[in-house]
C-alpha atoms as a PDB file:
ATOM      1  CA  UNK A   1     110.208  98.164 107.908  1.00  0.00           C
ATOM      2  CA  UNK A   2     106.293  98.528 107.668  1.00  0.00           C
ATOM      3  CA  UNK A   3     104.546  99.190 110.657  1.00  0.00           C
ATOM      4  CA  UNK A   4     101.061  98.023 111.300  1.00  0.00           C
ATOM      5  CA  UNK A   5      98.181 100.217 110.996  1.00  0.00           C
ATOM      6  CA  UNK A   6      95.965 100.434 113.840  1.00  0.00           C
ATOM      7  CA  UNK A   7      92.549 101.704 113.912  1.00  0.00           C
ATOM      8  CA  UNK A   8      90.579 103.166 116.696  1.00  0.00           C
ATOM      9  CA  UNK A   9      87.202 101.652 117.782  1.00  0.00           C
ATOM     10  CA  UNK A  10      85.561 104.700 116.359  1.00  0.00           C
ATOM     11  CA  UNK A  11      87.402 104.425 113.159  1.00  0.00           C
ATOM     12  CA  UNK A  12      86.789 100.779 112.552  1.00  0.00           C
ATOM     13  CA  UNK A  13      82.703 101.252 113.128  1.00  0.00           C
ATOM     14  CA  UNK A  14      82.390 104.253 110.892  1.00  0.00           C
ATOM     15  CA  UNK A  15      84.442 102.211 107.882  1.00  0.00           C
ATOM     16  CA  UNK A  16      82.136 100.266 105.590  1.00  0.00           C
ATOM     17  CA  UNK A  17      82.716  96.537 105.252  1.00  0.00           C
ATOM     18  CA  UNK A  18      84.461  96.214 101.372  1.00  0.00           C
ATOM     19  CA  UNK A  19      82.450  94.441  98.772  1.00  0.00           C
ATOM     20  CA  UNK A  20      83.723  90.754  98.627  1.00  0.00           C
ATOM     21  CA  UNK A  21      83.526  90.138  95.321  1.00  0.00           C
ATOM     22  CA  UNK A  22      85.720  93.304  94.822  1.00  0.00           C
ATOM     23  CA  UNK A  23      88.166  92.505  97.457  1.00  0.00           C
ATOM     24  CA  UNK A  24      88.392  88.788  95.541  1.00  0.00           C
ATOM     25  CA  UNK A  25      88.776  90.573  92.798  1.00  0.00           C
ATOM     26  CA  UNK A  26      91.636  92.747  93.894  1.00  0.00           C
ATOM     27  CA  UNK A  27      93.922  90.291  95.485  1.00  0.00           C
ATOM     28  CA  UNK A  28      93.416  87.446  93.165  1.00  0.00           C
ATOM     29  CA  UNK A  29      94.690  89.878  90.487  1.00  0.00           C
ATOM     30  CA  UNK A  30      97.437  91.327  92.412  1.00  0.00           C
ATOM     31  CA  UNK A  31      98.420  87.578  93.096  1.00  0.00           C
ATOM     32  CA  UNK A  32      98.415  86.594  89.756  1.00  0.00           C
ATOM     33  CA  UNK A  33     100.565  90.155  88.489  1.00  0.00           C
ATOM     34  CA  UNK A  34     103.066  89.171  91.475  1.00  0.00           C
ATOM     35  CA  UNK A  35     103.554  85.636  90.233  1.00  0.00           C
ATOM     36  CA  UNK A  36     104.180  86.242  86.189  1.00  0.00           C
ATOM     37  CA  UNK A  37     107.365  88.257  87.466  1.00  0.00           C
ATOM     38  CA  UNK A  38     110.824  86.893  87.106  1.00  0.00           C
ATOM     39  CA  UNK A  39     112.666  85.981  89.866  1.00  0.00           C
ATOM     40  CA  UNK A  40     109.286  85.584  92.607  1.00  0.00           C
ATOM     41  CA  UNK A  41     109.296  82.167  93.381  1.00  0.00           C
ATOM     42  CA  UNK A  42     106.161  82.443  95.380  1.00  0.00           C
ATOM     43  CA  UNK A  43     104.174  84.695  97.678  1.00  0.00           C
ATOM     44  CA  UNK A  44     104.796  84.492 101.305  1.00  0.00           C
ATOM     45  CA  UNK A  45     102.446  83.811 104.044  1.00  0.00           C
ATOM     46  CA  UNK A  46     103.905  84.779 107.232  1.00  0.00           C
ATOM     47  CA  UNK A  47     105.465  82.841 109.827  1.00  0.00           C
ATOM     48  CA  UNK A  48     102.226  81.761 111.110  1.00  0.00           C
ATOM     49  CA  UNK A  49     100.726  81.380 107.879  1.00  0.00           C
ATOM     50  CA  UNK A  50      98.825  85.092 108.192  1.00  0.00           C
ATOM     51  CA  UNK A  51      99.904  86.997 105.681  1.00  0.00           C
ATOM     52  CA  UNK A  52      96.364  86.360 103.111  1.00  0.00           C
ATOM     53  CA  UNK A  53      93.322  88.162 101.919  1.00  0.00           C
ATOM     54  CA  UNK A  54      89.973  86.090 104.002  1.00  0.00           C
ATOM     55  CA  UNK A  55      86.692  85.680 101.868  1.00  0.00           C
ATOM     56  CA  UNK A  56      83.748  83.543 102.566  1.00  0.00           C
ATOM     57  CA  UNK A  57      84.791  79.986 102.230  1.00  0.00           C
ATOM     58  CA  UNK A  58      88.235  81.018 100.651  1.00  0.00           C
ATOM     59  CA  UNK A  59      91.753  82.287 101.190  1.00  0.00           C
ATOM     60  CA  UNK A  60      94.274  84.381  98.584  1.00  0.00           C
ATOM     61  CA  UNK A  61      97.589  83.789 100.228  1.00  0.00           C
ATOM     62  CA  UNK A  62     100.216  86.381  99.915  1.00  0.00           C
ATOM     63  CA  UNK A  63      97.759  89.384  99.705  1.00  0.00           C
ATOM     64  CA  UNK A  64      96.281  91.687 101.950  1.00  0.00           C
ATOM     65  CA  UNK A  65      94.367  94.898 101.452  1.00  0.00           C
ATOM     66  CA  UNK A  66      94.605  97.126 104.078  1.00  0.00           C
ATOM     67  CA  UNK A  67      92.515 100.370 103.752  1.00  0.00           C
ATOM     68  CA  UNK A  68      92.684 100.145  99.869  1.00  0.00           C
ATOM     69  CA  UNK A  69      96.096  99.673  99.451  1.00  0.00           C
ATOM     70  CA  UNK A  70      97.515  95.774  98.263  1.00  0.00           C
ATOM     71  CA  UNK A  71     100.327  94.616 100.827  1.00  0.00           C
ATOM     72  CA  UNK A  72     102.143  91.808  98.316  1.00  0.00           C
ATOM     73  CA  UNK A  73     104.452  89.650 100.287  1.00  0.00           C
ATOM     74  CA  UNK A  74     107.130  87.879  98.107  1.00  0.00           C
ATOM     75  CA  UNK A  75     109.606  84.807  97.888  1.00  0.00           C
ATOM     76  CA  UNK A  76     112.490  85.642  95.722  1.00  0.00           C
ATOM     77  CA  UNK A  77     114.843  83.367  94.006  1.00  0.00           C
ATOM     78  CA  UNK A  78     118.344  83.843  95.830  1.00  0.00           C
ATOM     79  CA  UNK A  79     120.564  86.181  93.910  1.00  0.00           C
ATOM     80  CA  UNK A  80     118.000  88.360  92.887  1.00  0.00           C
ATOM     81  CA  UNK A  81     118.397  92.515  92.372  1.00  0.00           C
ATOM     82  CA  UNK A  82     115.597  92.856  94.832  1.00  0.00           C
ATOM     83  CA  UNK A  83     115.418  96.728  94.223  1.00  0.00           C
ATOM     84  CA  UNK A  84     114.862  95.973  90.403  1.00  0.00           C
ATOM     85  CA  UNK A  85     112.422  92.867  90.972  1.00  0.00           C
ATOM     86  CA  UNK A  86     110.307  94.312  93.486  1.00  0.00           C
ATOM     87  CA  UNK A  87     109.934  97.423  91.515  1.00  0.00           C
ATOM     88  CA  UNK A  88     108.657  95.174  88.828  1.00  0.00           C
ATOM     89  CA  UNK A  89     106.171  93.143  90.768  1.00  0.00           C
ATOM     90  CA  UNK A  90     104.987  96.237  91.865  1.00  0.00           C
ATOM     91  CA  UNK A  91     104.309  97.879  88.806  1.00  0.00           C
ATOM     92  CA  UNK A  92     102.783  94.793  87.871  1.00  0.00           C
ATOM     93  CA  UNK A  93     100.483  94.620  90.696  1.00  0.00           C
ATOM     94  CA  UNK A  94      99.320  98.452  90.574  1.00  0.00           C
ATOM     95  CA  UNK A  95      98.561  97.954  86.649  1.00  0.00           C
ATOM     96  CA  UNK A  96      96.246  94.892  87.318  1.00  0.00           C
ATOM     97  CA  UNK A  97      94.442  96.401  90.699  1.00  0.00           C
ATOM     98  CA  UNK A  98      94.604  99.925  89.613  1.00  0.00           C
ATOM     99  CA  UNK A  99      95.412 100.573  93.330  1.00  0.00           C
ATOM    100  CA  UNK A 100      98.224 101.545  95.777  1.00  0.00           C
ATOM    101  CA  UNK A 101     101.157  99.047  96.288  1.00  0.00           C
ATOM    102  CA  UNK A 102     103.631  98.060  98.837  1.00  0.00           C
ATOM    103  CA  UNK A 103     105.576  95.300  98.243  1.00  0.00           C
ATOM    104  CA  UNK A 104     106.813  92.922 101.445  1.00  0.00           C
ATOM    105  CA  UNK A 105     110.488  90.981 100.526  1.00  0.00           C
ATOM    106  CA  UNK A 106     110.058  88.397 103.076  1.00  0.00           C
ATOM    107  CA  UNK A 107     112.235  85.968 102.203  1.00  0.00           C
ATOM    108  CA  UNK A 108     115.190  84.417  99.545  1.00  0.00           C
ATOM    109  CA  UNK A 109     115.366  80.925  98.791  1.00  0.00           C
ATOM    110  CA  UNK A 110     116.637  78.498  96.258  1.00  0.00           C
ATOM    111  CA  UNK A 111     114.409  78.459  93.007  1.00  0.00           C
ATOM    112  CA  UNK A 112     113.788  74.904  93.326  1.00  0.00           C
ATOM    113  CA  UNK A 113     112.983  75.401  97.638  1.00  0.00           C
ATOM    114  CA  UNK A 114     109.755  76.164  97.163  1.00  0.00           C
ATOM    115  CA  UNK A 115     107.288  74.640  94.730  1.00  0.00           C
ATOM    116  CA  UNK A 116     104.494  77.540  93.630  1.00  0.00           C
ATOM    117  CA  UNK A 117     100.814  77.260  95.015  1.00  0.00           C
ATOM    118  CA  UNK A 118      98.886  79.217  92.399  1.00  0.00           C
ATOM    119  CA  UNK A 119      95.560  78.467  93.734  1.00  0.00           C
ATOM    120  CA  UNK A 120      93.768  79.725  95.993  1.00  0.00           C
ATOM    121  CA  UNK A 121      93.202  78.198  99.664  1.00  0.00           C
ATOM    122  CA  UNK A 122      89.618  76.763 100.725  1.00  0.00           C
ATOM    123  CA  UNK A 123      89.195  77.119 104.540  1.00  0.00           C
END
């Protein structure tokens, strides 16, 4: 279980805001790494749909960075070895960011449940 990071008020002003284009960057590649593996059906969004990186005028669904490290939420075909498959999406997410990785199982379905959404969301 991953508990939520909370930042004081202090903590929060004294951050700078990350560079948008670098941020877009980093979770449309960690999106992409996450879907090429075997066995993810899709990325998961949350049960309220939250669970996704927010640009300007865009969404990347799936990914969040949270104080430089990719959170990678997954969808994996039922009958999956989840230790061996999430171990592979996240070596394939930390080789295309370059960053720190933790990778969310959030759900097993049917491969043929849940049709993939590869592209990104427009608000």
């Amino acid at each position: 279980m991953t508990l939520p990071v909370s930042l004081s008020v202090a903590e929060r002003q004294h951050r700078p805001d990350p560079d948008p284009g670098t941020t877009a960057e980093t979770a449309s590649r960690a999106r992409a790494a996450a879907l090429d593996v075997p066995q993810v059906i899709d990325l998961h969004t949350g049960r309220l749909s939250e669970v996704r990186t927010y640009l300007p005028g865009r969404t990347i669904p799936g990914v969040r960075l949270v104080n430089g490290t990719v959170h990678v939420h997954v969808l994996l075909a039922l009958g999956s070895r989840i230790p061996d498959v999430a171990g592979a999406v996240h070596e394939a997410v930390a080789t295309a960011t370059g960053a720190p990785v933790l990778v969310h199982v959030d759900e097993l379905a049917a491969p043929d449940h849940h049709e993939r959404d590869h592209e990104e969301h427009t608000r």
